[in-house]
PDB file of N, CA and C in Angstrom:
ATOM      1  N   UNK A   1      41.693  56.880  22.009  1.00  0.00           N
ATOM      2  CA  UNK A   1      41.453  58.299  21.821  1.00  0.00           C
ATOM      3  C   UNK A   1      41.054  58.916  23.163  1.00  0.00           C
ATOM      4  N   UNK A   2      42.042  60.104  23.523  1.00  0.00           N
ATOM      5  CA  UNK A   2      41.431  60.636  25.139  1.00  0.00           C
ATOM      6  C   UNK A   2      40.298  61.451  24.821  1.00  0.00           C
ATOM      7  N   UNK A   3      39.952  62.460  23.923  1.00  0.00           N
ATOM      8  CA  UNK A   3      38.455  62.953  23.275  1.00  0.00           C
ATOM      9  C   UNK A   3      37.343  62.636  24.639  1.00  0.00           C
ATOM     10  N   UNK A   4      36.737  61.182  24.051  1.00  0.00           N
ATOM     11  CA  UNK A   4      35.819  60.951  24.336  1.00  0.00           C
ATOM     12  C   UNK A   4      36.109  60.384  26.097  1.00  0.00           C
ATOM     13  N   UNK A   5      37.039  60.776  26.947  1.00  0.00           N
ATOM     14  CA  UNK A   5      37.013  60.777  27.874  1.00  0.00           C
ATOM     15  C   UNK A   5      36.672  62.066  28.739  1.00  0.00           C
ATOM     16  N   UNK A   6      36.891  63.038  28.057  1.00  0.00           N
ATOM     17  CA  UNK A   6      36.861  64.838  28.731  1.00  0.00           C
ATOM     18  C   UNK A   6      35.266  64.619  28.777  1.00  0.00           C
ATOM     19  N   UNK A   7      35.129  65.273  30.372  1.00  0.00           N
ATOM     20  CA  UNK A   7      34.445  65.607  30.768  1.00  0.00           C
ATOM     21  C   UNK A   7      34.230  67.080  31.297  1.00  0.00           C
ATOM     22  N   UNK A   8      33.137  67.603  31.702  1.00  0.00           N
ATOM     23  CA  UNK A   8      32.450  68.815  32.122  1.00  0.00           C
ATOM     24  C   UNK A   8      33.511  70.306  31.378  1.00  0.00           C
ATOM     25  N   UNK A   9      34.418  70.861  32.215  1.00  0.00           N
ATOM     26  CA  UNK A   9      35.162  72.009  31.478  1.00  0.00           C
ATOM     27  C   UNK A   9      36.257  71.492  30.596  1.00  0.00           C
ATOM     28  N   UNK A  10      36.750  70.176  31.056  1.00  0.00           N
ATOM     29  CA  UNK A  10      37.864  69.935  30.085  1.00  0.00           C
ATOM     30  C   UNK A  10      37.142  69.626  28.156  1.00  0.00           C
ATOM     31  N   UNK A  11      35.607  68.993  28.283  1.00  0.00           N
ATOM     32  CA  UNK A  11      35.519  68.850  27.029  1.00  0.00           C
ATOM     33  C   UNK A  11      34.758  70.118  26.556  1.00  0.00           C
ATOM     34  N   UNK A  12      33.696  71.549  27.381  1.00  0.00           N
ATOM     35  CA  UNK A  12      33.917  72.494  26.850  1.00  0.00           C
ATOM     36  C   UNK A  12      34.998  72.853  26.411  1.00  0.00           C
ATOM     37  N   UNK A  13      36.179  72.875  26.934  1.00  0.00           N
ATOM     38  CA  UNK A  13      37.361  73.519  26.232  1.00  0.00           C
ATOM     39  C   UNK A  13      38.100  72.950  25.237  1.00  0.00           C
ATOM     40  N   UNK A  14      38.163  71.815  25.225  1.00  0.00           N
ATOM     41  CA  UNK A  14      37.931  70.552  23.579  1.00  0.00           C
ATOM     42  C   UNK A  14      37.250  71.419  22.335  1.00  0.00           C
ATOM     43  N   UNK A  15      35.850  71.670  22.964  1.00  0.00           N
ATOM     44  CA  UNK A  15      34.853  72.116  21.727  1.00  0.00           C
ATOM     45  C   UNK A  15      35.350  73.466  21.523  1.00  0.00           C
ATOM     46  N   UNK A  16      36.251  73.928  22.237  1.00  0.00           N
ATOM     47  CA  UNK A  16      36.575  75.297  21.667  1.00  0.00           C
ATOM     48  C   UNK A  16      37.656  75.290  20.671  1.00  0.00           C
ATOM     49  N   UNK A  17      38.674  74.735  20.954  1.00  0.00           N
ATOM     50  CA  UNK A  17      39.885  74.267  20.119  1.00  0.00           C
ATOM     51  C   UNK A  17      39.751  73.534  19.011  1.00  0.00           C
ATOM     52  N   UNK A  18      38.090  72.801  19.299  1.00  0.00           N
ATOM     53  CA  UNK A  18      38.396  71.418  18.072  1.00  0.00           C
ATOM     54  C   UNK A  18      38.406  72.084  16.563  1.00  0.00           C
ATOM     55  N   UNK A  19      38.164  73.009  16.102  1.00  0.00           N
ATOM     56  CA  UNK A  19      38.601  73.627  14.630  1.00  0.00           C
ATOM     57  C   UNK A  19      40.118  73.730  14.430  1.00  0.00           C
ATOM     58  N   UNK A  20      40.535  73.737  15.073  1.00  0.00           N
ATOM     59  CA  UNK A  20      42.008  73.855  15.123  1.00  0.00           C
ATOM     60  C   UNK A  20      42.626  72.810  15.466  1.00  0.00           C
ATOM     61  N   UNK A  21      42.302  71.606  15.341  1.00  0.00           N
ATOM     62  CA  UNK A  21      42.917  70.281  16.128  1.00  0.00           C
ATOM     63  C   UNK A  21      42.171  69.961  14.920  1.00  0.00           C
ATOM     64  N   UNK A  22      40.937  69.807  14.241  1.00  0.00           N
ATOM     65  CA  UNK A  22      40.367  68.949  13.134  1.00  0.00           C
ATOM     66  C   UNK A  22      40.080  69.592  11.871  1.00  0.00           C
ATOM     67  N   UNK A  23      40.786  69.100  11.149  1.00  0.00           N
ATOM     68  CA  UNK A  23      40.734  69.703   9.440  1.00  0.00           C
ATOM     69  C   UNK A  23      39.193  69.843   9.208  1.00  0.00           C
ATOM     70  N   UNK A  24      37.964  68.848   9.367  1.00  0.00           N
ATOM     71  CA  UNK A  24      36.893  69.019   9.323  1.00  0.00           C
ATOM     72  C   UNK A  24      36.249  70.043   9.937  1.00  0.00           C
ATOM     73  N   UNK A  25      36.606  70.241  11.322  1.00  0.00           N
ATOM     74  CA  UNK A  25      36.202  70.927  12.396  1.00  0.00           C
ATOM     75  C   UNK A  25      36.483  72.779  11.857  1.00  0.00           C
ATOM     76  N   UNK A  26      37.465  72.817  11.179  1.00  0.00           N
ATOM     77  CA  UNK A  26      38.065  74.021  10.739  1.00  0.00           C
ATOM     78  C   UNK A  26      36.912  74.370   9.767  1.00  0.00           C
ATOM     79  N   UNK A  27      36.909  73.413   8.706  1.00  0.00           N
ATOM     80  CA  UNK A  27      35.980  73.504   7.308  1.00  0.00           C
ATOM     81  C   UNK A  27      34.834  74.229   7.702  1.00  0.00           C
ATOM     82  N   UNK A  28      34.617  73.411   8.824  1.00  0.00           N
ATOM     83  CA  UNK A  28      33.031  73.505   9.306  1.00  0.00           C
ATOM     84  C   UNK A  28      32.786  75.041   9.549  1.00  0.00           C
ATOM     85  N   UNK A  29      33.485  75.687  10.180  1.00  0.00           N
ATOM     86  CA  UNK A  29      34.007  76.953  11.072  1.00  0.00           C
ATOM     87  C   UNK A  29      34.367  78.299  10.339  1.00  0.00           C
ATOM     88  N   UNK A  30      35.101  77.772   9.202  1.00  0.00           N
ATOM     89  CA  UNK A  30      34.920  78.537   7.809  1.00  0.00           C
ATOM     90  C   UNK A  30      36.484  79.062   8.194  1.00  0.00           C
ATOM     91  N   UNK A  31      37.672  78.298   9.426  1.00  0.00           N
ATOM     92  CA  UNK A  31      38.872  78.944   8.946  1.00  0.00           C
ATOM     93  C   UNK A  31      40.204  78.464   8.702  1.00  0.00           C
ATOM     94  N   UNK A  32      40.724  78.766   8.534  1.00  0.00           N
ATOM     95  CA  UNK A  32      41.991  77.933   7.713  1.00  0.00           C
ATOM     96  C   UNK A  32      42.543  77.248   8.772  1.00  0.00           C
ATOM     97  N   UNK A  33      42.548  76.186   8.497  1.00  0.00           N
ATOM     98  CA  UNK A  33      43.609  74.928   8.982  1.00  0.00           C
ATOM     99  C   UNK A  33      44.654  75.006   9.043  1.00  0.00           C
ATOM    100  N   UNK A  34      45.602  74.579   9.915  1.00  0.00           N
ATOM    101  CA  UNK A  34      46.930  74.687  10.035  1.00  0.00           C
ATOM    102  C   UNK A  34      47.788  73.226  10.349  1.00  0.00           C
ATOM    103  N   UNK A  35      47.983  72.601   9.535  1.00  0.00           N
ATOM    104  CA  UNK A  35      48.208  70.806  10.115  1.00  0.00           C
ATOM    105  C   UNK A  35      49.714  71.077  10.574  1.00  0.00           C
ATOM    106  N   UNK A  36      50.759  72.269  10.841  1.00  0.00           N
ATOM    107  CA  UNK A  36      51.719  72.056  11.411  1.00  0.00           C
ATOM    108  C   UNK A  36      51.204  72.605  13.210  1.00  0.00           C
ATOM    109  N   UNK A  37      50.265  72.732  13.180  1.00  0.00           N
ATOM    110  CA  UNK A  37      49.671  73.486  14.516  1.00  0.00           C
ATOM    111  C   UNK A  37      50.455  72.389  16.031  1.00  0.00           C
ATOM    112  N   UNK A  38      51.136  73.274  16.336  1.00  0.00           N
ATOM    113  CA  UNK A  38      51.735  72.134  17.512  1.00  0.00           C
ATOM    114  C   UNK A  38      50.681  71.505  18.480  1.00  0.00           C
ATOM    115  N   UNK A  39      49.441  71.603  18.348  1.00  0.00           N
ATOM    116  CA  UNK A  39      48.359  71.106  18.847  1.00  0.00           C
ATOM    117  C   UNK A  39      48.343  69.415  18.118  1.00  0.00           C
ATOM    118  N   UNK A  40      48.356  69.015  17.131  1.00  0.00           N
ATOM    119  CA  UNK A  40      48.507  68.406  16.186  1.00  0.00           C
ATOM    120  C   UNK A  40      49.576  67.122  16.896  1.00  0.00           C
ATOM    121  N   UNK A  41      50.556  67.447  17.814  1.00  0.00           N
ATOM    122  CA  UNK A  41      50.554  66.520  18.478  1.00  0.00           C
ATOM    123  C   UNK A  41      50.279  66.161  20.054  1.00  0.00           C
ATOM    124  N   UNK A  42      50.742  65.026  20.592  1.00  0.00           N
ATOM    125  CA  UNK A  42      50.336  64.259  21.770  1.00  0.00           C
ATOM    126  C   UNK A  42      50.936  65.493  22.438  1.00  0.00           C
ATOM    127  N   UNK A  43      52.652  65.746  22.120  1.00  0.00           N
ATOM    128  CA  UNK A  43      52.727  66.747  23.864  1.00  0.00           C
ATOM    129  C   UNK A  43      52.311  67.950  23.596  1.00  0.00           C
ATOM    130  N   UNK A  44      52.203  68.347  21.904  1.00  0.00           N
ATOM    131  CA  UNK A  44      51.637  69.873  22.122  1.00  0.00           C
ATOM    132  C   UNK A  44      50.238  69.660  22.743  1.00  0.00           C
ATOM    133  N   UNK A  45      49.412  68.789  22.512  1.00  0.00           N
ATOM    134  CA  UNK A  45      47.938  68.776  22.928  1.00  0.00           C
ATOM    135  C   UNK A  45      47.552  68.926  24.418  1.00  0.00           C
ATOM    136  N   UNK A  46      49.015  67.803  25.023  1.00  0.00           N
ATOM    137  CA  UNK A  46      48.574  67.469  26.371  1.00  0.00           C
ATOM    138  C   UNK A  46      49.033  69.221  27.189  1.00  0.00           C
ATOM    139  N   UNK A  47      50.016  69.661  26.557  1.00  0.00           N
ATOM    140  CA  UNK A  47      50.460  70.762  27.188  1.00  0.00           C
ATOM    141  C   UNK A  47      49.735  71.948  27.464  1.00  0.00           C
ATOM    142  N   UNK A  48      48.737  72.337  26.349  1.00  0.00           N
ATOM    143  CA  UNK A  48      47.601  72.487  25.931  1.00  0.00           C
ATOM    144  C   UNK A  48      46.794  73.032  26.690  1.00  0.00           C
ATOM    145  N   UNK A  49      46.207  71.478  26.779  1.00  0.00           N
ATOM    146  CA  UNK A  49      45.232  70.847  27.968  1.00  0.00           C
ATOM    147  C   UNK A  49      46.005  71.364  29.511  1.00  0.00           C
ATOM    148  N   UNK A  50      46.957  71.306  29.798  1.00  0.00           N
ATOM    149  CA  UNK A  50      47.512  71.151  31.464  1.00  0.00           C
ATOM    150  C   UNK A  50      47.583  72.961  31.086  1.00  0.00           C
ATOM    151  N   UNK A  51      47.949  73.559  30.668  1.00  0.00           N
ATOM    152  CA  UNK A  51      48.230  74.640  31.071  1.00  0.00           C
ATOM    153  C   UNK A  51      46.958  75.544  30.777  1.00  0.00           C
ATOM    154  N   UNK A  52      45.790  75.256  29.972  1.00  0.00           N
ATOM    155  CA  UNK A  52      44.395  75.817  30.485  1.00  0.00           C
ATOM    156  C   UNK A  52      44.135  75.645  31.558  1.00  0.00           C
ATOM    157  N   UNK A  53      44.406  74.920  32.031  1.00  0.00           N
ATOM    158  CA  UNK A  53      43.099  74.489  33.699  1.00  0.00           C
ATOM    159  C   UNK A  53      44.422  74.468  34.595  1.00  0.00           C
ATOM    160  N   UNK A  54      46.021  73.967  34.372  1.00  0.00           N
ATOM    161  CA  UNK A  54      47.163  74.248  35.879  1.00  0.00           C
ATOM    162  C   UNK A  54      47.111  75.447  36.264  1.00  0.00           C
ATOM    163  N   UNK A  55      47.051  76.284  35.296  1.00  0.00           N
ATOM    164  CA  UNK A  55      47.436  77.762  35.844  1.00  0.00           C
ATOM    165  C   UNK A  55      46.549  78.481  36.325  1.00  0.00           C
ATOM    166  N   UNK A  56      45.370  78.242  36.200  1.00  0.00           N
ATOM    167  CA  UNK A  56      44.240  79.089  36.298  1.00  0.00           C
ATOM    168  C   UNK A  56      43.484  78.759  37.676  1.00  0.00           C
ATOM    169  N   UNK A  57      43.908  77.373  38.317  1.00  0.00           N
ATOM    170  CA  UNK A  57      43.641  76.988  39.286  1.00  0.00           C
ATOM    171  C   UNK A  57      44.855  77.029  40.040  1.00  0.00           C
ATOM    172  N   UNK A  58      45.851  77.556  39.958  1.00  0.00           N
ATOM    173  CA  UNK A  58      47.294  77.759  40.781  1.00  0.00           C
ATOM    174  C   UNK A  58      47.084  79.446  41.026  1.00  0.00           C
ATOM    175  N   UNK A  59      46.527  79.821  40.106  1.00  0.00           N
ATOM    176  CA  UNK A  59      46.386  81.404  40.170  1.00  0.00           C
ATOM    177  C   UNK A  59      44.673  81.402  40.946  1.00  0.00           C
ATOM    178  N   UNK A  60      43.806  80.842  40.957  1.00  0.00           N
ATOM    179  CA  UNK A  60      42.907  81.130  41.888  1.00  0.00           C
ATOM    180  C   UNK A  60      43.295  80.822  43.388  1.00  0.00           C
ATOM    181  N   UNK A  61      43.656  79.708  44.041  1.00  0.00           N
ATOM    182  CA  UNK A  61      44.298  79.611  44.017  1.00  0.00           C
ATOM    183  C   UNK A  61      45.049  80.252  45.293  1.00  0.00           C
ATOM    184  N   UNK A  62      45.737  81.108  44.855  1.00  0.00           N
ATOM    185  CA  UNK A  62      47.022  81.991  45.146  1.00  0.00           C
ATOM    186  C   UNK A  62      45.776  83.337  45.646  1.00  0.00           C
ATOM    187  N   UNK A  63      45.078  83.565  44.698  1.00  0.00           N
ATOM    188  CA  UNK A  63      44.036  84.841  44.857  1.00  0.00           C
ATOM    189  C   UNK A  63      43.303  84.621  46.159  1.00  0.00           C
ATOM    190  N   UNK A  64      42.546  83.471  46.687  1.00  0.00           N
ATOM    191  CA  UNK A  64      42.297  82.737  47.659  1.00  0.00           C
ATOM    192  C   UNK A  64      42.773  83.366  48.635  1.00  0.00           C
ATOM    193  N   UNK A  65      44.070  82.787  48.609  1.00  0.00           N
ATOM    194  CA  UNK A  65      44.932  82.756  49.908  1.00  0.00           C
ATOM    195  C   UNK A  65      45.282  84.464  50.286  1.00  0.00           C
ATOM    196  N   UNK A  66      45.530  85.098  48.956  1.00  0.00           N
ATOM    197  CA  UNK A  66      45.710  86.369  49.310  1.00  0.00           C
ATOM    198  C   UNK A  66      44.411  87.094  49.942  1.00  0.00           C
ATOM    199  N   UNK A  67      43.551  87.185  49.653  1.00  0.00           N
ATOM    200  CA  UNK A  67      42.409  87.870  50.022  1.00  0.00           C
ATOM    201  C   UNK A  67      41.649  87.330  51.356  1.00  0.00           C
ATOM    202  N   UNK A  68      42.202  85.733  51.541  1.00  0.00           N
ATOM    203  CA  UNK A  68      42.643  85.705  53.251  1.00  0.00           C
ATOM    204  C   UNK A  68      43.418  86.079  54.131  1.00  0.00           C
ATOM    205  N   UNK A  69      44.877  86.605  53.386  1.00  0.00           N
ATOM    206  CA  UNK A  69      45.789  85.910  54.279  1.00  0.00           C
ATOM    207  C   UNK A  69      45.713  87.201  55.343  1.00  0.00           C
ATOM    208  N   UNK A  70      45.754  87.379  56.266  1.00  0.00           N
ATOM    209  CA  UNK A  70      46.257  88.000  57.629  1.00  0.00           C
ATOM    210  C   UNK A  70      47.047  87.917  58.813  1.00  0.00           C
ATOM    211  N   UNK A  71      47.429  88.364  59.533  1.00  0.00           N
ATOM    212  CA  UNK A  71      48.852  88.186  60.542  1.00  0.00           C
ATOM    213  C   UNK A  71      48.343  87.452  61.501  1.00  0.00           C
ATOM    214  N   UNK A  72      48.970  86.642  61.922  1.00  0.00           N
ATOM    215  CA  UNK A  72      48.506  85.959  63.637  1.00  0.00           C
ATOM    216  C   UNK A  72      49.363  86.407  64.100  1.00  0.00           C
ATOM    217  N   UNK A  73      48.907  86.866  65.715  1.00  0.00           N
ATOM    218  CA  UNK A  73      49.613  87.494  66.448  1.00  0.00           C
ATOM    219  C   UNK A  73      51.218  86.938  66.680  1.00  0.00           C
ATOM    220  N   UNK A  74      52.496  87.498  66.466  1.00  0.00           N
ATOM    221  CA  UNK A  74      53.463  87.137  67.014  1.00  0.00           C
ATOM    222  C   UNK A  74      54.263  86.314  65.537  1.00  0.00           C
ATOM    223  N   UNK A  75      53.290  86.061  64.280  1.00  0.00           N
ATOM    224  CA  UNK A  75      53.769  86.045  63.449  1.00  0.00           C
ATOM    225  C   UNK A  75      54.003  87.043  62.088  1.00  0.00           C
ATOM    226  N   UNK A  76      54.596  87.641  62.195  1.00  0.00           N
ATOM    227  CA  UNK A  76      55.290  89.143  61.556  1.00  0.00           C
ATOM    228  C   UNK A  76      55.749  88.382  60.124  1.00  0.00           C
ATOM    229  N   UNK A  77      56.784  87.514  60.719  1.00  0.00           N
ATOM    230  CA  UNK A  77      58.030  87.218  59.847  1.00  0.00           C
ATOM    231  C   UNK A  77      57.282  86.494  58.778  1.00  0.00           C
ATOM    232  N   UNK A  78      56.597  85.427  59.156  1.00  0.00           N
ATOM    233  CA  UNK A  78      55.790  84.818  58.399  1.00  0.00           C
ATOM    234  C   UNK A  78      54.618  85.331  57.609  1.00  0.00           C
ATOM    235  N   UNK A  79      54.347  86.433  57.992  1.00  0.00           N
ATOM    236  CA  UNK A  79      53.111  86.998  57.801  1.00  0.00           C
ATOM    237  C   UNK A  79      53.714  87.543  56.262  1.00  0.00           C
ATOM    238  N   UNK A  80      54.996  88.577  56.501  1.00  0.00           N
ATOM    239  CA  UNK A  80      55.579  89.298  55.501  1.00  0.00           C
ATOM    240  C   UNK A  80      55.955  88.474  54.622  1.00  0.00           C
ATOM    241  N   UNK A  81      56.421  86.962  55.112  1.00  0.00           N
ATOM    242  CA  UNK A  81      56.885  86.085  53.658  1.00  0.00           C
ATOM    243  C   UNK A  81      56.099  85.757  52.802  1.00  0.00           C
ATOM    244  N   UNK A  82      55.327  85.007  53.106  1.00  0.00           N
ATOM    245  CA  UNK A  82      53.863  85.026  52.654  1.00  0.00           C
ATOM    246  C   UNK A  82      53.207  86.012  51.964  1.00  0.00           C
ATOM    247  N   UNK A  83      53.398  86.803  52.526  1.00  0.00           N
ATOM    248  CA  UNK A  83      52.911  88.145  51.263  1.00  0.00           C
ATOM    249  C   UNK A  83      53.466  88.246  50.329  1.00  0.00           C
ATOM    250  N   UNK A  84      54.774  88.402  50.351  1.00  0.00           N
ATOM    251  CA  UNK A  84      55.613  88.455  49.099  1.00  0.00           C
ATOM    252  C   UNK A  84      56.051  87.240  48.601  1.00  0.00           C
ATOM    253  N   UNK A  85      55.807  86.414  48.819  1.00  0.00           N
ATOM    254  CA  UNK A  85      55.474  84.942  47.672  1.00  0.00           C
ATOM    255  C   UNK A  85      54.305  85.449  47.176  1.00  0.00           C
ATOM    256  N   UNK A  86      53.370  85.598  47.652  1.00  0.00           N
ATOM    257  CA  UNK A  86      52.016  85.534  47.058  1.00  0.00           C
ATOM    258  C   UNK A  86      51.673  86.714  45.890  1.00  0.00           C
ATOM    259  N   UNK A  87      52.717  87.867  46.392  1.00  0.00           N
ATOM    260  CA  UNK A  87      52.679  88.840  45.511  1.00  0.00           C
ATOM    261  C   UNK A  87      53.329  89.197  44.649  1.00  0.00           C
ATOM    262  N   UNK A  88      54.392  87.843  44.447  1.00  0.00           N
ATOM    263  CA  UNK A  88      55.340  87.785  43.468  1.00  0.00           C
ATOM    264  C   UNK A  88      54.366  86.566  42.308  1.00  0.00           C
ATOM    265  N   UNK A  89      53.584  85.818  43.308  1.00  0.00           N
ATOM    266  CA  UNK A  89      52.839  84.697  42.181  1.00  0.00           C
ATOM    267  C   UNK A  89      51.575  85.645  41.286  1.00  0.00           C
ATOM    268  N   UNK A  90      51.776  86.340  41.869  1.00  0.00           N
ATOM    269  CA  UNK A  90      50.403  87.023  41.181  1.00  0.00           C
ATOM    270  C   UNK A  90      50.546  88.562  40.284  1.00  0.00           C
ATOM    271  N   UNK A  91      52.012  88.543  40.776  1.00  0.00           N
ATOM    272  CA  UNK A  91      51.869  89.917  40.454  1.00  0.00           C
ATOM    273  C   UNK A  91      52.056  91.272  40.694  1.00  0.00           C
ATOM    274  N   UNK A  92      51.790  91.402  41.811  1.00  0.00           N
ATOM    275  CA  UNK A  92      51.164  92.887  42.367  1.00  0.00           C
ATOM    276  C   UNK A  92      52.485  93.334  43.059  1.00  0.00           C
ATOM    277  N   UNK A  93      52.185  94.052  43.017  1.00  0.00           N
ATOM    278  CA  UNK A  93      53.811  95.353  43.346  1.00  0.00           C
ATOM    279  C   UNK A  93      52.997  96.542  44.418  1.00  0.00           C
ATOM    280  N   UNK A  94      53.971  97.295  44.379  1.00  0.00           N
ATOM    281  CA  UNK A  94      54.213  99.184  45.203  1.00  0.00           C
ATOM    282  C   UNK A  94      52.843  98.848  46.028  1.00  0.00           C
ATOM    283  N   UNK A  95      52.079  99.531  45.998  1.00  0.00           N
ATOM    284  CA  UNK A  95      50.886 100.270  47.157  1.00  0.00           C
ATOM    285  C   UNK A  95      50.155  98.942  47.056  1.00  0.00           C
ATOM    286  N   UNK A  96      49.614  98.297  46.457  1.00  0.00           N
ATOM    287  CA  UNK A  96      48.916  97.537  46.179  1.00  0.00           C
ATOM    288  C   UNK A  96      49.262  96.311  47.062  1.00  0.00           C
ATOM    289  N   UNK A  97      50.864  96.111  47.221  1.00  0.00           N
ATOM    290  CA  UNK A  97      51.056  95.433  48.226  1.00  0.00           C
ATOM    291  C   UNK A  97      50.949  96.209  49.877  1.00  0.00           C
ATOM    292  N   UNK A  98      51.694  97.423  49.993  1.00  0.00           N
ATOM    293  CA  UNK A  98      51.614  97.856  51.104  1.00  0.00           C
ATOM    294  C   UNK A  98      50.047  98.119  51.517  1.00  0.00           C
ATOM    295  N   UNK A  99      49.214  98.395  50.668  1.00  0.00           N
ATOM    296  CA  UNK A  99      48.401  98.583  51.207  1.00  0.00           C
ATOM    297  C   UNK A  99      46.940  97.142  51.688  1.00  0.00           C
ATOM    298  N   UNK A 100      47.937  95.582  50.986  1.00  0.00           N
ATOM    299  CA  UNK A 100      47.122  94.591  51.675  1.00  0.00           C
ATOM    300  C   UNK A 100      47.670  94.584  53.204  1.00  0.00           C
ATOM    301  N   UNK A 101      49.073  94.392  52.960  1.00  0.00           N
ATOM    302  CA  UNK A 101      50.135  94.529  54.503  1.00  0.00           C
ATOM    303  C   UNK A 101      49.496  95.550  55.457  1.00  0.00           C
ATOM    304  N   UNK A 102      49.349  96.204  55.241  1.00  0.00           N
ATOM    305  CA  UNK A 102      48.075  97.441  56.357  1.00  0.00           C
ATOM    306  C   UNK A 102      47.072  96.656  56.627  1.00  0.00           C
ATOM    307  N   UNK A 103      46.165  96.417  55.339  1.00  0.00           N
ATOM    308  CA  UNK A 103      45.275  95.564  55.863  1.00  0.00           C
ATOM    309  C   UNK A 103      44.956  94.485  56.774  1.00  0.00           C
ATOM    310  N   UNK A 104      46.026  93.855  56.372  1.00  0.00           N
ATOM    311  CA  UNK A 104      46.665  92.122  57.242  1.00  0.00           C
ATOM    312  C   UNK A 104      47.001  92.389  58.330  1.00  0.00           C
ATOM    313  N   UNK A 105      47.607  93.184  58.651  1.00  0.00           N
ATOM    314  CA  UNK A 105      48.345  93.544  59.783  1.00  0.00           C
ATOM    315  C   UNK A 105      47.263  92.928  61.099  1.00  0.00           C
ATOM    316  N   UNK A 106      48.187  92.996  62.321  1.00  0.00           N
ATOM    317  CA  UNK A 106      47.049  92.779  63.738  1.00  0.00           C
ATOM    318  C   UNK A 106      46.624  94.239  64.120  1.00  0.00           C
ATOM    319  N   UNK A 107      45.552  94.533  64.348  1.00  0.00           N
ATOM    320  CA  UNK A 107      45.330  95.791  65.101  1.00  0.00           C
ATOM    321  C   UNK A 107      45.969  96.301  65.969  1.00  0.00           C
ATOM    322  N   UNK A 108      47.001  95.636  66.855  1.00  0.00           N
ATOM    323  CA  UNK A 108      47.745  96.537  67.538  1.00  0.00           C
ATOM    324  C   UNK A 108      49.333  96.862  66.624  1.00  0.00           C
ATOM    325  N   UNK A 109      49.155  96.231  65.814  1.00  0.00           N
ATOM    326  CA  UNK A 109      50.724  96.377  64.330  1.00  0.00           C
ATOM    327  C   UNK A 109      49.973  97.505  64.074  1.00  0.00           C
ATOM    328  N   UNK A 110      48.751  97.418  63.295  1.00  0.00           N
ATOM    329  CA  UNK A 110      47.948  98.793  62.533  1.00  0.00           C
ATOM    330  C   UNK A 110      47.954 100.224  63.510  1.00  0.00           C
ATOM    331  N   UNK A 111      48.240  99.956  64.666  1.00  0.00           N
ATOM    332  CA  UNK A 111      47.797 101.205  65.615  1.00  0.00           C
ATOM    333  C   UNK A 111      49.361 102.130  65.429  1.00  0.00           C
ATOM    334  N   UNK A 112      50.342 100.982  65.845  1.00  0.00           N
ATOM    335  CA  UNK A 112      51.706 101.096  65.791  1.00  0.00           C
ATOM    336  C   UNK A 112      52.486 101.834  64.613  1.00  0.00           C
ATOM    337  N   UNK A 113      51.517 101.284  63.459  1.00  0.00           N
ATOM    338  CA  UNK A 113      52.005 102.005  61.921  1.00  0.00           C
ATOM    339  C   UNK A 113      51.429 103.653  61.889  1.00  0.00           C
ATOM    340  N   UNK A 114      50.360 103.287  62.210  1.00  0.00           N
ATOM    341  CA  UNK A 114      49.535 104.541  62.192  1.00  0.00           C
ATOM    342  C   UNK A 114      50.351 105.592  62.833  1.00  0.00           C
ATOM    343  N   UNK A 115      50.563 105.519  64.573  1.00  0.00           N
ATOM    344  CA  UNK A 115      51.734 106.210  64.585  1.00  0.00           C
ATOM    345  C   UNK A 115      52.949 106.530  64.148  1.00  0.00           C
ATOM    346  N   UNK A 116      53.356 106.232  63.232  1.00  0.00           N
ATOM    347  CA  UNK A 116      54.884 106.870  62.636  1.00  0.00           C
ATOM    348  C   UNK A 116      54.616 106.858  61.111  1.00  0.00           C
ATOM    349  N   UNK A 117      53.199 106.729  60.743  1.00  0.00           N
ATOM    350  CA  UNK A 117      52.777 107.300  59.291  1.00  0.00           C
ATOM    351  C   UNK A 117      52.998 108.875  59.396  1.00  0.00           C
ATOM    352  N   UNK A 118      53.835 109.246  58.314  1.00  0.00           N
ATOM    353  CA  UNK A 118      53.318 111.072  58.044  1.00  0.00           C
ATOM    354  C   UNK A 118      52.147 111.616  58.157  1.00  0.00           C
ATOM    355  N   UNK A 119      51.358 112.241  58.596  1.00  0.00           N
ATOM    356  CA  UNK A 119      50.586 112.821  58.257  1.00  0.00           C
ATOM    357  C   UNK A 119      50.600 113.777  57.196  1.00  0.00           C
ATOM    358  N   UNK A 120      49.537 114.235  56.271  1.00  0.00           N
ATOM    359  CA  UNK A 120      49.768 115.352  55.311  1.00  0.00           C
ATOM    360  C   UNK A 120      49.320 116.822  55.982  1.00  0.00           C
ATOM    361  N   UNK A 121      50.519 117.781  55.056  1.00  0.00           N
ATOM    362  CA  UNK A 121      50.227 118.876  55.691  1.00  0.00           C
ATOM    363  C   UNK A 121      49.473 119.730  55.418  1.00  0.00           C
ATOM    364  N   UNK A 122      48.641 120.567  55.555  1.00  0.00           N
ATOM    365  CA  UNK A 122      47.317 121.557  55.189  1.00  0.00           C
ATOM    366  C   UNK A 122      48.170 122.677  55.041  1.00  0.00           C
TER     367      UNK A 122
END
């Protein structure tokens, strides 16, 4: 039985599911059981299990790296790929990207943009 091997978050997250994985566990809980529950078996369980804790640590993660990432000088190309992997893993689109790419940028890229930004007109 793997159960009694989970440790620290993997067996909190056991004790959250276990009404739904144990006919008893359900009883206990006061809600209806479901014994076709694809939890019920080995790969629904294990799948389960891997995709609570793969994704959530692939997506931190990714958040990480974004809220580091910035340009080294002379790397542009790389700088921009990198962004848009990262902002395709996560998500984020329109301003939200342009406006990390501003951020990231090197200060003399940022000076450079600044000049040939529109200004608004009064």
């Amino acid at each position: 039985m793997v159960i009694p091997l989970l440790q620290g978050p993997a067996k909190k997250w056991y004790q959250s599911i276990h009404p739904y994985v144990s006919e008893e566990g359900a009883r206990r809980e006061g809600i209806p059981f479901d014994p076709k529950n694809v939890v019920h078996t080995w790969e629904g369980f294990r799948q389960w299990l891997v995709s609570s804790f793969r994704e959530h640590s692939d997506r931190d993660r990714a958040l990480r790296k974004w809220n580091d990432w910035t340009m080294k000088s002379g790397k542009i190309n790389h700088f921009c790929d990198e962004l848009m992997r990262l902002a395709l893993e996560l998500g984020y689109r329109g301003n939200f990207v342009k406006d990390k790419a501003r951020v990231g940028i090197t200060t003399d890229f940022r000076n450079a943009w600044a000049l040939k930004t529109p200004l608004p007109h009064k």
